[in-house]
N, C-alpha and C. Protein backbone atom coordinates (compact mmCIF):
# COMPACT_ATOMS: atom_id res chain seq x y z
N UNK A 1 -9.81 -3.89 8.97
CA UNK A 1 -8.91 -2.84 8.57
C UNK A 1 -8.21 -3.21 7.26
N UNK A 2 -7.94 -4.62 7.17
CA UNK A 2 -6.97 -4.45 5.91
C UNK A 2 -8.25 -4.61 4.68
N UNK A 3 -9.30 -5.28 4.93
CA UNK A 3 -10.10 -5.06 3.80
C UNK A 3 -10.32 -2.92 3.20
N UNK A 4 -10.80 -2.54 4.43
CA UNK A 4 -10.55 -0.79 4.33
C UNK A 4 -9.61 -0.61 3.10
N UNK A 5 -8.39 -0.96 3.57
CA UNK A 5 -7.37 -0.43 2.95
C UNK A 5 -6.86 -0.24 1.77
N UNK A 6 -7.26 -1.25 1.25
CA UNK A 6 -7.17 -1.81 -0.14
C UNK A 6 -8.11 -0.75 -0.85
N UNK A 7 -9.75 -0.69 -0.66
CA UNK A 7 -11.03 -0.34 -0.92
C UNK A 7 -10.41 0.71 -1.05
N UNK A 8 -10.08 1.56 -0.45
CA UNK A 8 -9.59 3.19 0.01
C UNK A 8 -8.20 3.29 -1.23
N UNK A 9 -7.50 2.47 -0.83
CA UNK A 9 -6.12 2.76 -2.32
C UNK A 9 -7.10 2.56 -3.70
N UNK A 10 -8.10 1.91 -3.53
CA UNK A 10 -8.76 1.82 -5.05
C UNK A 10 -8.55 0.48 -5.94
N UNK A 11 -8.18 -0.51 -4.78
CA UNK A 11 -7.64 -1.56 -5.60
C UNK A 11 -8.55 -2.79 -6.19
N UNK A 12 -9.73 -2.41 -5.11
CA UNK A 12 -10.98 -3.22 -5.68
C UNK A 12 -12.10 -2.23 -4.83
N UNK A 13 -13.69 -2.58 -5.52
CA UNK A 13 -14.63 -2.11 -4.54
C UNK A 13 -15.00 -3.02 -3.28
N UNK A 14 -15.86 -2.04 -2.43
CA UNK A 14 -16.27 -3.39 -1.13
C UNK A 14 -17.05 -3.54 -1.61
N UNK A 15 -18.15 -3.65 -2.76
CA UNK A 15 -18.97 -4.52 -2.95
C UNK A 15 -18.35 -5.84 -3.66
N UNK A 16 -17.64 -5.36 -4.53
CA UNK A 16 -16.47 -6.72 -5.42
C UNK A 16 -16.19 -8.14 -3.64
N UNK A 17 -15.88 -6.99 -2.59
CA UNK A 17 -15.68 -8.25 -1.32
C UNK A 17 -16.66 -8.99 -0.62
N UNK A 18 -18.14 -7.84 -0.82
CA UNK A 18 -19.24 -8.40 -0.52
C UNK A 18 -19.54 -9.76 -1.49
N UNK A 19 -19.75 -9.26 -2.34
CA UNK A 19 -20.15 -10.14 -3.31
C UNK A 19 -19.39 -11.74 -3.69
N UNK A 20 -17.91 -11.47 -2.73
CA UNK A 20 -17.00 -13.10 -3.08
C UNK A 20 -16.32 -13.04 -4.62
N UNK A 21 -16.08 -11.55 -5.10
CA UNK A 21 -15.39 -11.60 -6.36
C UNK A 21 -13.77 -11.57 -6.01
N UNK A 22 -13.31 -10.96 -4.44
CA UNK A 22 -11.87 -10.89 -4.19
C UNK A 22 -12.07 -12.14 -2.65
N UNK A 23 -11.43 -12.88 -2.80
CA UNK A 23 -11.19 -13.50 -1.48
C UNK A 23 -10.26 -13.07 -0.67
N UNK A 24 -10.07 -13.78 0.47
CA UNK A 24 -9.16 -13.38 1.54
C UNK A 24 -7.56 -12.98 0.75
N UNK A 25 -7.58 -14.36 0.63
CA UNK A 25 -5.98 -13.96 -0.12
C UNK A 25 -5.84 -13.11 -1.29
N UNK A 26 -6.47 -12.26 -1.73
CA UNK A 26 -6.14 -11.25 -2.43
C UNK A 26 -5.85 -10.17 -2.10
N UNK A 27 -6.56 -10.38 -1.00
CA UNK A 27 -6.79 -8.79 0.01
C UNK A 27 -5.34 -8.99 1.09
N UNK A 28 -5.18 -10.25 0.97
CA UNK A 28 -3.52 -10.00 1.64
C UNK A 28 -2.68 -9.81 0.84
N UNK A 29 -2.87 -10.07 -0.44
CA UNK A 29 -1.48 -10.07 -1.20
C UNK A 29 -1.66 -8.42 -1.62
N UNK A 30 -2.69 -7.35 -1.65
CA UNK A 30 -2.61 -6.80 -2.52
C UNK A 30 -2.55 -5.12 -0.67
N UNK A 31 -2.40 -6.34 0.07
CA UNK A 31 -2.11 -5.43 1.70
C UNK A 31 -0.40 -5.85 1.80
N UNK A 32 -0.17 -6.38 1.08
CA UNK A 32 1.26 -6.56 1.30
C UNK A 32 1.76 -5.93 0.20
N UNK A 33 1.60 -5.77 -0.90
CA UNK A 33 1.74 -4.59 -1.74
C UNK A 33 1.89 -3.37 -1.50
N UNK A 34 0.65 -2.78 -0.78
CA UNK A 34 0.75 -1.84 -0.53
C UNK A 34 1.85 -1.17 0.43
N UNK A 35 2.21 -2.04 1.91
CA UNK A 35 2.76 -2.20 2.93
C UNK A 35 4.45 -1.81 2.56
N UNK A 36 4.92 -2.93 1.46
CA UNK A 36 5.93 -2.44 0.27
C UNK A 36 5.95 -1.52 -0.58
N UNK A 37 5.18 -0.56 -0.83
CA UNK A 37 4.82 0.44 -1.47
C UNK A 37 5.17 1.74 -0.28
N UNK A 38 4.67 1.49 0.22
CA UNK A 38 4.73 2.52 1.35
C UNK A 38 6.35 2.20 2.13
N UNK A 39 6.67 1.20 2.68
CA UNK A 39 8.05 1.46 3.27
C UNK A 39 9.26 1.68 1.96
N UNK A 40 9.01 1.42 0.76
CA UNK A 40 9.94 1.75 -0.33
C UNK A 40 9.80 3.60 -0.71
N UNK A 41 8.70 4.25 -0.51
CA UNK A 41 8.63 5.78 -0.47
C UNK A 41 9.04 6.12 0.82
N UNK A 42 8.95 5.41 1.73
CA UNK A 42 9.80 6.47 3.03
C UNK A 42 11.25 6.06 2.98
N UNK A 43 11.40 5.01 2.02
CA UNK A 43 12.77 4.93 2.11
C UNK A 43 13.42 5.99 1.03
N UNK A 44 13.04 6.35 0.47
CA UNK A 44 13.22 7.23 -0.89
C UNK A 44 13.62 8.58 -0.44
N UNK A 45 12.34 8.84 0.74
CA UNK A 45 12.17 10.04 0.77
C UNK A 45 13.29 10.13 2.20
N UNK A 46 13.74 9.23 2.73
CA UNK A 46 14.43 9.38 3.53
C UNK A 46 16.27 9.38 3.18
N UNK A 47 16.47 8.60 1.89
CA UNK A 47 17.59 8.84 1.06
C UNK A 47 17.42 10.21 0.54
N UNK A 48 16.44 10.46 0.03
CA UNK A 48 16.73 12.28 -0.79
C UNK A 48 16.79 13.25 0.57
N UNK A 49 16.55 13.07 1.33
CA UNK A 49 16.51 14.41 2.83
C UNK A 49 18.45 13.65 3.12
N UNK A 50 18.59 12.73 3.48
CA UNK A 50 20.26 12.56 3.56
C UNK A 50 20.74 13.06 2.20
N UNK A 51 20.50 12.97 1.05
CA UNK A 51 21.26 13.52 0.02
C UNK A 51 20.96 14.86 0.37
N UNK A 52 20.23 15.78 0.22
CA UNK A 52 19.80 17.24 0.88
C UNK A 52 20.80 17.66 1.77
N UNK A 53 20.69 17.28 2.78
CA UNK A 53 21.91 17.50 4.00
C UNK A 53 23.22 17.91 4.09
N UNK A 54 23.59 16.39 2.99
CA UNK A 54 25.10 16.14 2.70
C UNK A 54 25.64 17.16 1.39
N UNK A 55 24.46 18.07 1.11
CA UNK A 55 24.96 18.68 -0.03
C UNK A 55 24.97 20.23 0.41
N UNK A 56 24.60 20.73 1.79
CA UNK A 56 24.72 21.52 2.46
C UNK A 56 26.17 22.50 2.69
């Protein structure tokens, strides 16, 4: 799954993983990226819906 993930955001191809051009630890650092990427937009989007609210 976390190889998927990466492949799918576009961050390398799966042949680049077939082939031994990204190793393990890239594919974690760049799954922990993403992971931070993603809880920093729900945090965003969860500050602008409380700003929304409070301006009600």
């Amino acid at each position: 799954m976390l190889v998927m993930k990466v492949v799918k955001e576009g961050m390398c191809s799966y042949s680049d993983i077939k082939e031994g051009k990204i190793d393990y630890e890239d594919i974690i650092n760049m799954n922990d990226y993403l992971t931070l990427k993603q809880d920093l937009e729900a945090e965003a989007i969860a500050i602008e819906r409380k700003k929304n609210e409070q301006d009600r």
